[in-house]
PDB file of N, CA and C in Angstrom:
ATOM      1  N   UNK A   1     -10.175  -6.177   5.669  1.00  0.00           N
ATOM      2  CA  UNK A   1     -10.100  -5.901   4.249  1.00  0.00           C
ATOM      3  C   UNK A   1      -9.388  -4.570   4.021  1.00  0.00           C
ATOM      4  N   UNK A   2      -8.509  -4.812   2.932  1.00  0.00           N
ATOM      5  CA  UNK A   2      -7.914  -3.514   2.597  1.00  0.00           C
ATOM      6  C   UNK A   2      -8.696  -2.155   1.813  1.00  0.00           C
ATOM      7  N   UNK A   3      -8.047  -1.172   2.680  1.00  0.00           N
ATOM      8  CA  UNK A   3      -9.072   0.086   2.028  1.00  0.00           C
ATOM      9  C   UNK A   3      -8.748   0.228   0.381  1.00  0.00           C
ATOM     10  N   UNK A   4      -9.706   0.682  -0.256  1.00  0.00           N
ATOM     11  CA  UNK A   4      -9.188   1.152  -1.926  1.00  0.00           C
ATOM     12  C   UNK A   4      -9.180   2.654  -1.586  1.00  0.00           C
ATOM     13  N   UNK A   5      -8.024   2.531  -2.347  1.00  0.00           N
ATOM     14  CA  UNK A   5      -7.398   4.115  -1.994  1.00  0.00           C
ATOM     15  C   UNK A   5      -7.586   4.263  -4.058  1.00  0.00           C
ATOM     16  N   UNK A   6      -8.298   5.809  -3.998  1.00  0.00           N
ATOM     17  CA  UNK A   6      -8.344   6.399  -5.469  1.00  0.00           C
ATOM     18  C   UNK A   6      -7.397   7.197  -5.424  1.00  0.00           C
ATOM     19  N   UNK A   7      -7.684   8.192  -6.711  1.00  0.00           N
ATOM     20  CA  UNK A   7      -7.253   9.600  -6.412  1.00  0.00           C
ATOM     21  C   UNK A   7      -7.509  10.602  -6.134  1.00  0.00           C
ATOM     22  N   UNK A   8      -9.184   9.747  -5.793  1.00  0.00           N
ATOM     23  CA  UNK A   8     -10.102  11.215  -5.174  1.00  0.00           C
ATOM     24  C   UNK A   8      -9.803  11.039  -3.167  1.00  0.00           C
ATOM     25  N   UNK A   9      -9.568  10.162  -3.071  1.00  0.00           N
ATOM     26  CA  UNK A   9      -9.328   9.874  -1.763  1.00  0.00           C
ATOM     27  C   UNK A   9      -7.855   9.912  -0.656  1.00  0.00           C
ATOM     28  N   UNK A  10      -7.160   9.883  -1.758  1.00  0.00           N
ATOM     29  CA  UNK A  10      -5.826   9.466  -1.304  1.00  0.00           C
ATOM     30  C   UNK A  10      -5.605  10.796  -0.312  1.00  0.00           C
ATOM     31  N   UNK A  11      -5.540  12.217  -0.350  1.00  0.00           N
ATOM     32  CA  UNK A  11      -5.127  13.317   0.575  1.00  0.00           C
ATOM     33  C   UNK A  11      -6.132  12.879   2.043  1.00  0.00           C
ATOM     34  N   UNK A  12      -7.215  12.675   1.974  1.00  0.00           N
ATOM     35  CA  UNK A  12      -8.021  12.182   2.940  1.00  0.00           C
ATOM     36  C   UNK A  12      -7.333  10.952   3.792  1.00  0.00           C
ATOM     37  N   UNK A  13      -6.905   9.709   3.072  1.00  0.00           N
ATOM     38  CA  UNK A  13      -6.043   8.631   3.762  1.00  0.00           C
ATOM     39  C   UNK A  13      -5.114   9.353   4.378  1.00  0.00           C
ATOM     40  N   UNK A  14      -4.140   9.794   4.311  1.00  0.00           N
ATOM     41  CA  UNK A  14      -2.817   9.570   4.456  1.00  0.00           C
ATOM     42  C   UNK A  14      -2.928  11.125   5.245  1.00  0.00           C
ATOM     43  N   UNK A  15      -3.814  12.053   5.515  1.00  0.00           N
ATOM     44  CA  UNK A  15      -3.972  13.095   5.742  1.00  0.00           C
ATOM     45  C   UNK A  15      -4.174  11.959   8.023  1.00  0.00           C
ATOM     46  N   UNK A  16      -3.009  11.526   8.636  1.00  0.00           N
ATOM     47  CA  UNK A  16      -3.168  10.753  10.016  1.00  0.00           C
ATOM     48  C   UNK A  16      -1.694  10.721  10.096  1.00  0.00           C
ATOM     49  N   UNK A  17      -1.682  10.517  11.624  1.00  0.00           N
ATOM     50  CA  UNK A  17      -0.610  10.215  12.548  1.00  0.00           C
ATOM     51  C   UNK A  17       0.278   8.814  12.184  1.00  0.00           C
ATOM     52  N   UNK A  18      -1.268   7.607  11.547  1.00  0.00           N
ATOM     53  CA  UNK A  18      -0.388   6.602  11.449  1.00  0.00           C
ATOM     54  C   UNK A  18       0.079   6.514  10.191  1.00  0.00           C
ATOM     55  N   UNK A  19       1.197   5.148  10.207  1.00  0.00           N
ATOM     56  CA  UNK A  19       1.627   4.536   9.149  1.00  0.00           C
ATOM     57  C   UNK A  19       0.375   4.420   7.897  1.00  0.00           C
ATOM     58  N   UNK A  20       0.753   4.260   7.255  1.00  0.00           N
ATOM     59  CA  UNK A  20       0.106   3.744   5.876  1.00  0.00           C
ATOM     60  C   UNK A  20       0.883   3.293   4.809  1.00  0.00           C
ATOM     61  N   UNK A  21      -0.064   2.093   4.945  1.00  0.00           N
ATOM     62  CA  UNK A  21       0.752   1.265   3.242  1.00  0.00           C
ATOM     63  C   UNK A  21      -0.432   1.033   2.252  1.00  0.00           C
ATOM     64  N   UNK A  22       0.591   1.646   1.034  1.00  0.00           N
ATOM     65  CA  UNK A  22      -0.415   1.691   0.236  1.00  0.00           C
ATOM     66  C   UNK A  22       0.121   0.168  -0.775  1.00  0.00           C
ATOM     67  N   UNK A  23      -0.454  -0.509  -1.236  1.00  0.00           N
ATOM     68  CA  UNK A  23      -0.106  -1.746  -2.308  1.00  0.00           C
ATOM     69  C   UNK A  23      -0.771  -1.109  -3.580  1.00  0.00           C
ATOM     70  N   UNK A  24       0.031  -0.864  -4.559  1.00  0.00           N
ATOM     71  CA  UNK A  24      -0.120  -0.398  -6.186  1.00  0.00           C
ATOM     72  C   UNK A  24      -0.230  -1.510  -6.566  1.00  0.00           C
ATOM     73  N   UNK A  25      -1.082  -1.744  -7.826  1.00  0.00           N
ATOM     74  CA  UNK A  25      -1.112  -3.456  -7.805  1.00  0.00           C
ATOM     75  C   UNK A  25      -1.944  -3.021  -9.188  1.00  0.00           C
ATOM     76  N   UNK A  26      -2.268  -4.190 -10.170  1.00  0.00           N
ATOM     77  CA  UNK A  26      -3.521  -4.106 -11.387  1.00  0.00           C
ATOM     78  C   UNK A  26      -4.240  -5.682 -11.553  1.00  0.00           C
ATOM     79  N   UNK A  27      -5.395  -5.286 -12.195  1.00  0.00           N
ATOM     80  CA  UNK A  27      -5.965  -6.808 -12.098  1.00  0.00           C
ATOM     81  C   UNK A  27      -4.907  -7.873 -13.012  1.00  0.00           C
ATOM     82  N   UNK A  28      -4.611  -7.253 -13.805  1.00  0.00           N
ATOM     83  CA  UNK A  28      -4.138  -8.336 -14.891  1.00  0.00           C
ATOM     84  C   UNK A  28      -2.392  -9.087 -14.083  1.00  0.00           C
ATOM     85  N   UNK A  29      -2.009  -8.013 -13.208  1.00  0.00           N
ATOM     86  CA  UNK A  29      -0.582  -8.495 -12.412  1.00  0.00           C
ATOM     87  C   UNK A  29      -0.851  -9.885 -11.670  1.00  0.00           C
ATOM     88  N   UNK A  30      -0.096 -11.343 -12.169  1.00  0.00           N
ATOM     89  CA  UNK A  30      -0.146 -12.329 -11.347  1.00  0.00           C
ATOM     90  C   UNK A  30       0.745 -12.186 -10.075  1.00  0.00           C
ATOM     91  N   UNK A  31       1.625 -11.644  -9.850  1.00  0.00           N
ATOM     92  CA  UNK A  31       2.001 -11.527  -8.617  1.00  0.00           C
ATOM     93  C   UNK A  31       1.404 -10.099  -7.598  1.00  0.00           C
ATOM     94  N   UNK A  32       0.488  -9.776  -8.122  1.00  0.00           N
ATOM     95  CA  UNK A  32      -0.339  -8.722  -7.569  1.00  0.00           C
ATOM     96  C   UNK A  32      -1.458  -9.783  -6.379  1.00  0.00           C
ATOM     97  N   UNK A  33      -1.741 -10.419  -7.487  1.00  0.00           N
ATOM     98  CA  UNK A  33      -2.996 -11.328  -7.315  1.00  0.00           C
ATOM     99  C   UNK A  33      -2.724 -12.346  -5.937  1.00  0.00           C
ATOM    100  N   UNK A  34      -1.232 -12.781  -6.124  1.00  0.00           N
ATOM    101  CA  UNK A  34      -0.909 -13.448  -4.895  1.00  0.00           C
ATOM    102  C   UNK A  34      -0.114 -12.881  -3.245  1.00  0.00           C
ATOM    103  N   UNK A  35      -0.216 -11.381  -4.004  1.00  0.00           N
ATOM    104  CA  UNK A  35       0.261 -10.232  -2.367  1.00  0.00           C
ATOM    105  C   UNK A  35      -1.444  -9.584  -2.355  1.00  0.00           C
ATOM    106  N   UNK A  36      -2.579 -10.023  -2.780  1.00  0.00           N
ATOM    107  CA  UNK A  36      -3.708  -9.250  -2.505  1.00  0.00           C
ATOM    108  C   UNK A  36      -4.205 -10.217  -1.294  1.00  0.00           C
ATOM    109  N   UNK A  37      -4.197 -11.387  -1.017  1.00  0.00           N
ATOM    110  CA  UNK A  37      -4.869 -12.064   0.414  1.00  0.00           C
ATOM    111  C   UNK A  37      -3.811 -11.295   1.364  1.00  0.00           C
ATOM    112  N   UNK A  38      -2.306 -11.891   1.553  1.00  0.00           N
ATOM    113  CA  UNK A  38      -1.621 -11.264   2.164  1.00  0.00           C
ATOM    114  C   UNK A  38      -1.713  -9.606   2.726  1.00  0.00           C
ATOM    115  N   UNK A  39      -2.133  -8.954   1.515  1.00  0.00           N
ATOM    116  CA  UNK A  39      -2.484  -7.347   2.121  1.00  0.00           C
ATOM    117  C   UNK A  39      -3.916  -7.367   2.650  1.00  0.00           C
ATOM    118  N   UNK A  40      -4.761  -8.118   2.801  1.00  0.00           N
ATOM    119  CA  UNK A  40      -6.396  -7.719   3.130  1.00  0.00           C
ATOM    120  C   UNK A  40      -5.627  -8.362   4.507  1.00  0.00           C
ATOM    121  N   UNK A  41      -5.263  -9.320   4.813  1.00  0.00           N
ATOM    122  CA  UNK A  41      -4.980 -10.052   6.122  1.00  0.00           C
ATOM    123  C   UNK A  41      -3.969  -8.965   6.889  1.00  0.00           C
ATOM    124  N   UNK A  42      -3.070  -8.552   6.506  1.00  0.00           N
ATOM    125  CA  UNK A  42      -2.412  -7.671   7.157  1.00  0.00           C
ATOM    126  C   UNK A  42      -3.398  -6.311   7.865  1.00  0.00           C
ATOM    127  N   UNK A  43      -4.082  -5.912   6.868  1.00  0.00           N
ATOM    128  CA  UNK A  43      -5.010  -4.699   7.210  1.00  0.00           C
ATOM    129  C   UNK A  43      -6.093  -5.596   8.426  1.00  0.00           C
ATOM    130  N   UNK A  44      -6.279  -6.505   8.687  1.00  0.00           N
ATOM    131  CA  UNK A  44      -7.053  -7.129   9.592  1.00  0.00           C
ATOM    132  C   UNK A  44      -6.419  -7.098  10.491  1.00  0.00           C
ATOM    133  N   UNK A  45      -5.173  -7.684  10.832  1.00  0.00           N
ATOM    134  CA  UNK A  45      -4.283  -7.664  12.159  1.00  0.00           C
ATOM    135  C   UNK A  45      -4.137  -6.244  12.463  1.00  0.00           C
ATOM    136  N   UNK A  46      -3.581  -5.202  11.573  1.00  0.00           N
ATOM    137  CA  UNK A  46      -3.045  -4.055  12.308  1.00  0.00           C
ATOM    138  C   UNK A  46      -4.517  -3.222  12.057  1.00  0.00           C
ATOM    139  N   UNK A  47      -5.525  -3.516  12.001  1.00  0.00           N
ATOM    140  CA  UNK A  47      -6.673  -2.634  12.446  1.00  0.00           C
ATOM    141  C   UNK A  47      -6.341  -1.523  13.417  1.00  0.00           C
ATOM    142  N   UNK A  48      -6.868  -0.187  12.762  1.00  0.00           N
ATOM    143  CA  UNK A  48      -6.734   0.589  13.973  1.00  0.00           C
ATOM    144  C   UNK A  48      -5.291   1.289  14.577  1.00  0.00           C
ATOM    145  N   UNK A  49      -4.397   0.741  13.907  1.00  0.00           N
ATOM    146  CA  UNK A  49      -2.853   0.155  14.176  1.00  0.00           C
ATOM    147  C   UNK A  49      -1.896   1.716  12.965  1.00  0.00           C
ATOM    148  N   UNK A  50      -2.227   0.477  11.937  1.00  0.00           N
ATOM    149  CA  UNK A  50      -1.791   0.754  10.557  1.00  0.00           C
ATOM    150  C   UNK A  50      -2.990   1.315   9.484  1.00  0.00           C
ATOM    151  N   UNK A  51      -2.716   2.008   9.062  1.00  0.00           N
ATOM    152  CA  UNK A  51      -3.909   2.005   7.575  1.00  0.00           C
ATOM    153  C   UNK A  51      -3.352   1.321   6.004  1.00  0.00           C
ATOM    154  N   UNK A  52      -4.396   0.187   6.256  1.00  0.00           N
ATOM    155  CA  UNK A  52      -3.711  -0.887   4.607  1.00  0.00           C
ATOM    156  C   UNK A  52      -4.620  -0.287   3.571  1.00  0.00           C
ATOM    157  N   UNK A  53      -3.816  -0.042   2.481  1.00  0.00           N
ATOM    158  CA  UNK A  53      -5.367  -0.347   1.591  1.00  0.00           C
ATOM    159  C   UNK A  53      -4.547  -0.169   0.338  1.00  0.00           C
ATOM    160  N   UNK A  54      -5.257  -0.918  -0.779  1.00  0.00           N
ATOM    161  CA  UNK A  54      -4.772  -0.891  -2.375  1.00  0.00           C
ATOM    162  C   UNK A  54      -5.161   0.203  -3.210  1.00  0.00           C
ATOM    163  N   UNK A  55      -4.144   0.314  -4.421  1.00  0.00           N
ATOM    164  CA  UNK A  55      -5.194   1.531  -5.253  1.00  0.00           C
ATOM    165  C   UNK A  55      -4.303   0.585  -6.554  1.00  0.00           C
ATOM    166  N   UNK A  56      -5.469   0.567  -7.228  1.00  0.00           N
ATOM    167  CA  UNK A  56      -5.114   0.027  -8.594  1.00  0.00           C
ATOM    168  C   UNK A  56      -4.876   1.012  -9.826  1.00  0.00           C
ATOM    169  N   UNK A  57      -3.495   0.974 -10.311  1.00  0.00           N
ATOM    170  CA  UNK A  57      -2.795   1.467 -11.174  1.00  0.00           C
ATOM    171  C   UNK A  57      -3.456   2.189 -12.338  1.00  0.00           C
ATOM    172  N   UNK A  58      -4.074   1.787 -12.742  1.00  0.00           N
ATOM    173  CA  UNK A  58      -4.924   1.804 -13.775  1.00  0.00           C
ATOM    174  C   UNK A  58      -5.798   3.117 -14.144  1.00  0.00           C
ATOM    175  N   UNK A  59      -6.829   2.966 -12.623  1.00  0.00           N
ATOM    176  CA  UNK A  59      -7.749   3.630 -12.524  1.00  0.00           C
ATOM    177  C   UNK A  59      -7.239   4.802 -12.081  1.00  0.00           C
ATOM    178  N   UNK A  60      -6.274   5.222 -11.396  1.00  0.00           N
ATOM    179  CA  UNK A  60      -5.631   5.967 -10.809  1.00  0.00           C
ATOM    180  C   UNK A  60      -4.201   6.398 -10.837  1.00  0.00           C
ATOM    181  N   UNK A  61      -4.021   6.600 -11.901  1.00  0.00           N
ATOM    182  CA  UNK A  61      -2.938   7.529 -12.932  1.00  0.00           C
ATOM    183  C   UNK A  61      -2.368   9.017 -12.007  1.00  0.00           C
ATOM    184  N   UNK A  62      -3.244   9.320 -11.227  1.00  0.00           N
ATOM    185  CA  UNK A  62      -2.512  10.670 -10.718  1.00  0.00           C
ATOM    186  C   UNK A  62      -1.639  10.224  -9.585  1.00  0.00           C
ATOM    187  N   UNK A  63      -2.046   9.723  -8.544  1.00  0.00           N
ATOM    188  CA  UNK A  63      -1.328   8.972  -7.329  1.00  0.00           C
ATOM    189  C   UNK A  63       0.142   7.922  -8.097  1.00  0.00           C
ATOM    190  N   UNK A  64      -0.507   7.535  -9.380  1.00  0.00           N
ATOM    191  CA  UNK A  64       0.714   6.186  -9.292  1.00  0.00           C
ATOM    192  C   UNK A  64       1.818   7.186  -9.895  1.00  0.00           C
ATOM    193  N   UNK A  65       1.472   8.489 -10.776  1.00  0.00           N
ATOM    194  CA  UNK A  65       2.149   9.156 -11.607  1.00  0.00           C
ATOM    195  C   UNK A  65       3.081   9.694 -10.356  1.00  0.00           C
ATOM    196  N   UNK A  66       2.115  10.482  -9.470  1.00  0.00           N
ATOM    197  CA  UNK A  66       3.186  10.916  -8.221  1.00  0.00           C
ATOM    198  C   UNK A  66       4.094  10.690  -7.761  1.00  0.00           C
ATOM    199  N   UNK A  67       3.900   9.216  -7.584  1.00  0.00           N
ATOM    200  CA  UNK A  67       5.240   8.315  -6.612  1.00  0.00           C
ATOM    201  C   UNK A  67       5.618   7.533  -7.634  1.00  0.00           C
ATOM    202  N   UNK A  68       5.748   7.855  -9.190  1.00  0.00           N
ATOM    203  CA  UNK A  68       6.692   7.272 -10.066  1.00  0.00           C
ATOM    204  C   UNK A  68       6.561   5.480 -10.044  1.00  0.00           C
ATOM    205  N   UNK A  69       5.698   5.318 -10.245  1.00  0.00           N
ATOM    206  CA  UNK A  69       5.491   3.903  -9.826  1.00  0.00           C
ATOM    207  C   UNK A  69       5.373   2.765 -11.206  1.00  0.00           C
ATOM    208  N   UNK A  70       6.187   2.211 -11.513  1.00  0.00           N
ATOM    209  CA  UNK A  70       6.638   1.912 -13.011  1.00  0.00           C
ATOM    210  C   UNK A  70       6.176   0.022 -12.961  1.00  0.00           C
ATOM    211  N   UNK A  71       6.788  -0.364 -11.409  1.00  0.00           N
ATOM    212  CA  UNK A  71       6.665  -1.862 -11.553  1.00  0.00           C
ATOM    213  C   UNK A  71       6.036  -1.981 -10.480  1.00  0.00           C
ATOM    214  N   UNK A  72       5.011  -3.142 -10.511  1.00  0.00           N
ATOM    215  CA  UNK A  72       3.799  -3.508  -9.665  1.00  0.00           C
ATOM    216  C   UNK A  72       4.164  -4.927  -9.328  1.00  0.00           C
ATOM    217  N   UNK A  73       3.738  -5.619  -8.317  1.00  0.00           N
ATOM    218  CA  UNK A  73       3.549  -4.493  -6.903  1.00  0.00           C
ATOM    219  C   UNK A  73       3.954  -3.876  -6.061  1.00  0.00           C
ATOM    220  N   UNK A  74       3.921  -2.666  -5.590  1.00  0.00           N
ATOM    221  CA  UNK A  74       4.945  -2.109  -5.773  1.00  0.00           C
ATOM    222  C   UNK A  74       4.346  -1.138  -4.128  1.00  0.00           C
ATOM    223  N   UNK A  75       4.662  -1.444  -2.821  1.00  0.00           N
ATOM    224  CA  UNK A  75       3.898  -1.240  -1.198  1.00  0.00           C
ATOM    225  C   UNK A  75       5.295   0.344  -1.192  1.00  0.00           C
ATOM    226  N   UNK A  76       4.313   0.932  -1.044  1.00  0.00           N
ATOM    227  CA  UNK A  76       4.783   2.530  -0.046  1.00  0.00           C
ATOM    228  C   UNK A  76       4.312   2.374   1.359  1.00  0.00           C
ATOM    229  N   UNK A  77       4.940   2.698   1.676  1.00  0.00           N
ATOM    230  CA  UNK A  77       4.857   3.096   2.953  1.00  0.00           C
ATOM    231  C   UNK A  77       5.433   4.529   3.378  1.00  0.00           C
ATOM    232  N   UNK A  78       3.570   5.043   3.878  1.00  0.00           N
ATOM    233  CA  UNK A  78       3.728   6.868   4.420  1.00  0.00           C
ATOM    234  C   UNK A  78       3.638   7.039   5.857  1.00  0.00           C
ATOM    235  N   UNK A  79       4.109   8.146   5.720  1.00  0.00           N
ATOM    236  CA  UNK A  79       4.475   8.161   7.611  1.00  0.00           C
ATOM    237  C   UNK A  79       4.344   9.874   7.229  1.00  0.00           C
ATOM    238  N   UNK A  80       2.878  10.925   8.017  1.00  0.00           N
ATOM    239  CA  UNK A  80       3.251  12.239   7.913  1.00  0.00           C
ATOM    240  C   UNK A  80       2.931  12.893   6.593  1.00  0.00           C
ATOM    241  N   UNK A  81       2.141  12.267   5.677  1.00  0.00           N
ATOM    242  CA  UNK A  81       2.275  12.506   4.355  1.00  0.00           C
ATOM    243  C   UNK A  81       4.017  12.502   3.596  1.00  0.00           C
ATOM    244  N   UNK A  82       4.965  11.695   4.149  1.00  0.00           N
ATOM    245  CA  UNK A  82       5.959  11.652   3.097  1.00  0.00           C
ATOM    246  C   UNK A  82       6.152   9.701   3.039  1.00  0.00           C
ATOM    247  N   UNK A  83       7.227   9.440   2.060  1.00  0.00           N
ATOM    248  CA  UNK A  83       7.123   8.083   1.840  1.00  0.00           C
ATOM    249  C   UNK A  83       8.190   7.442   2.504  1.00  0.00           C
ATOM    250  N   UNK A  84       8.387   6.968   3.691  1.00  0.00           N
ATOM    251  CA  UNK A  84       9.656   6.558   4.502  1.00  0.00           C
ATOM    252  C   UNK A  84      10.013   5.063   4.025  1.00  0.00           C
ATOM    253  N   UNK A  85       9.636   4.315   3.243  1.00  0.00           N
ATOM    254  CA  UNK A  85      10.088   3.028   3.370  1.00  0.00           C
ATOM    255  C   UNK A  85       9.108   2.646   1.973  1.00  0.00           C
ATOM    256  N   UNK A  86       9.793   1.115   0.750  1.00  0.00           N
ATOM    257  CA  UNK A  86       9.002   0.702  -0.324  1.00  0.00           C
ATOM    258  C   UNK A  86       9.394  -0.319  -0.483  1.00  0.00           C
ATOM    259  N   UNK A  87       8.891  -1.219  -0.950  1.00  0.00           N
ATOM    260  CA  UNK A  87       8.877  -2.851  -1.275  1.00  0.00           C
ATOM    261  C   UNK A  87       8.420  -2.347  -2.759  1.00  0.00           C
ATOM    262  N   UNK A  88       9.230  -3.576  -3.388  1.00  0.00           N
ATOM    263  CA  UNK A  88       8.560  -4.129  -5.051  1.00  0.00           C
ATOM    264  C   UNK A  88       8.751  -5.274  -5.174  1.00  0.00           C
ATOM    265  N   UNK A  89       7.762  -5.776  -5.417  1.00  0.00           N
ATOM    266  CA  UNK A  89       7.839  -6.936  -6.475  1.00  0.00           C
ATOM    267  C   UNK A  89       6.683  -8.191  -5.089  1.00  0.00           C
ATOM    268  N   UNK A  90       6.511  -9.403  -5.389  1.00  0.00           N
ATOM    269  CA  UNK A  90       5.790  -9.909  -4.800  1.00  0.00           C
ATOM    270  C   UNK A  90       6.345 -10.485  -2.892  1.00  0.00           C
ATOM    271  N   UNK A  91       6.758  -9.563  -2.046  1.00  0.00           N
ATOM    272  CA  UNK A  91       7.548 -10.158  -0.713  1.00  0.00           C
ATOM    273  C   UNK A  91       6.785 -10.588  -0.171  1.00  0.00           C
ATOM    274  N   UNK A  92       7.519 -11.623   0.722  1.00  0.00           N
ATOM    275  CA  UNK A  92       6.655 -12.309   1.779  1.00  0.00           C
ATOM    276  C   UNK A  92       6.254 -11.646   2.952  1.00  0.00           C
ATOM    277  N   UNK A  93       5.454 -12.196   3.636  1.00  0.00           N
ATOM    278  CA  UNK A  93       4.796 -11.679   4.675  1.00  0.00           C
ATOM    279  C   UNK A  93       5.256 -11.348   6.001  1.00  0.00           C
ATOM    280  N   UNK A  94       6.247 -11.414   5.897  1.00  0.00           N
ATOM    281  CA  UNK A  94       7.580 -11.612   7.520  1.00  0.00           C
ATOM    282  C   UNK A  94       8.241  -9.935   6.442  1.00  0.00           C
ATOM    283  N   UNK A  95       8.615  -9.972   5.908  1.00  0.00           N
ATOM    284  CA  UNK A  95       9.045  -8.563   5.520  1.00  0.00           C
ATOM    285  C   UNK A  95       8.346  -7.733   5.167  1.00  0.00           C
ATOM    286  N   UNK A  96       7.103  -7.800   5.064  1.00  0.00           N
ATOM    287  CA  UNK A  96       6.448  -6.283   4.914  1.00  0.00           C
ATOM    288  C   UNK A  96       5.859  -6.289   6.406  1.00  0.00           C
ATOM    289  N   UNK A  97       5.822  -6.875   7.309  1.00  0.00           N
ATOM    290  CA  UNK A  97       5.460  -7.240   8.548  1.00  0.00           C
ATOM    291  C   UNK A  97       6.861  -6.075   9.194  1.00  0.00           C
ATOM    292  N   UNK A  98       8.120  -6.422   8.560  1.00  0.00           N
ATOM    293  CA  UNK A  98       9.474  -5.858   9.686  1.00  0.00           C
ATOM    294  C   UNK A  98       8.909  -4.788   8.888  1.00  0.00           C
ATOM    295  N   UNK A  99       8.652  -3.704   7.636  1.00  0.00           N
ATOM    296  CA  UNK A  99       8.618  -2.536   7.557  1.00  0.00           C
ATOM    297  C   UNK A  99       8.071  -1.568   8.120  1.00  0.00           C
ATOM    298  N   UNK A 100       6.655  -2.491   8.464  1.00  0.00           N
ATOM    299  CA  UNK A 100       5.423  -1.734   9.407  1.00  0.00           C
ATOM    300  C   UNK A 100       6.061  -1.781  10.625  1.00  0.00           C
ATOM    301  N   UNK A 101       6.639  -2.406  11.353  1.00  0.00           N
ATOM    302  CA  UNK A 101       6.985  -2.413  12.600  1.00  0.00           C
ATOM    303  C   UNK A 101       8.569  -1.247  12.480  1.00  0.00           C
ATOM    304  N   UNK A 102       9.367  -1.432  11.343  1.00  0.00           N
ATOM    305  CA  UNK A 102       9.771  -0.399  11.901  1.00  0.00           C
ATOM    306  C   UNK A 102       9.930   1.282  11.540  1.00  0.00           C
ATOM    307  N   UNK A 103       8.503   1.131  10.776  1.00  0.00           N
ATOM    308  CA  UNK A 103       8.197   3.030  10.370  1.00  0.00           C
ATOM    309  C   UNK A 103       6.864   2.809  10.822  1.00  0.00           C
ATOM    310  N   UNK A 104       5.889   2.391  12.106  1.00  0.00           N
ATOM    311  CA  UNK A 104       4.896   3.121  12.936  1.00  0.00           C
ATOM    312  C   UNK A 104       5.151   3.539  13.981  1.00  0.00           C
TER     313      UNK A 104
END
């Protein structure tokens, strides 16, 4: 299962060696809704690996304000605390698969 990343939490996540993807996403987004199995399953395989986890838009206005985040869903990917790599919109699972593999 994917971690929920706030904005009380987020320096704590991303404060590691590994990758991290974060998925920006909101309840009401239908193509949110259909990259949310896809991201809990990913965070299952790369256990330990990768750090997955969602933070919903909404609730968390300071993080989404940060990284300018306008259209959902919308996957960062951090490496070091900076943002090396981003997906938008609903991708399949073979390409957010090649991003992790090639920024960990």
């Amino acid at each position: 299962m994917a971690l929920q990343i706030t904005d009380t939490n987020y320096d704590q996540v991303v404060d590691t060696d590994k990758l991290v993807v974060i998925d920006f996403w909101a309840e009401w987004c239908g193509p949110c809704q259909k990259l949310s199995p896809i991201i809990n399953e990913l965070a299952t395989e790369y256990e330990g690996k990768v750090v997955i986890g969602k933070c919903d838009v909404e609730e968390n206005t300071v993080i989404t304000s940060k990284f300018s985040v306008r259209n959902i869903p919308t996957l960062l990917f951090i490496k070091n605390k900076e943002v090396v790599d981003k997906l938008v919109g609903a991708v399949p699972t073979d390409r957010i698969k090649e991003k992790i593999e090639a920024n960990s």
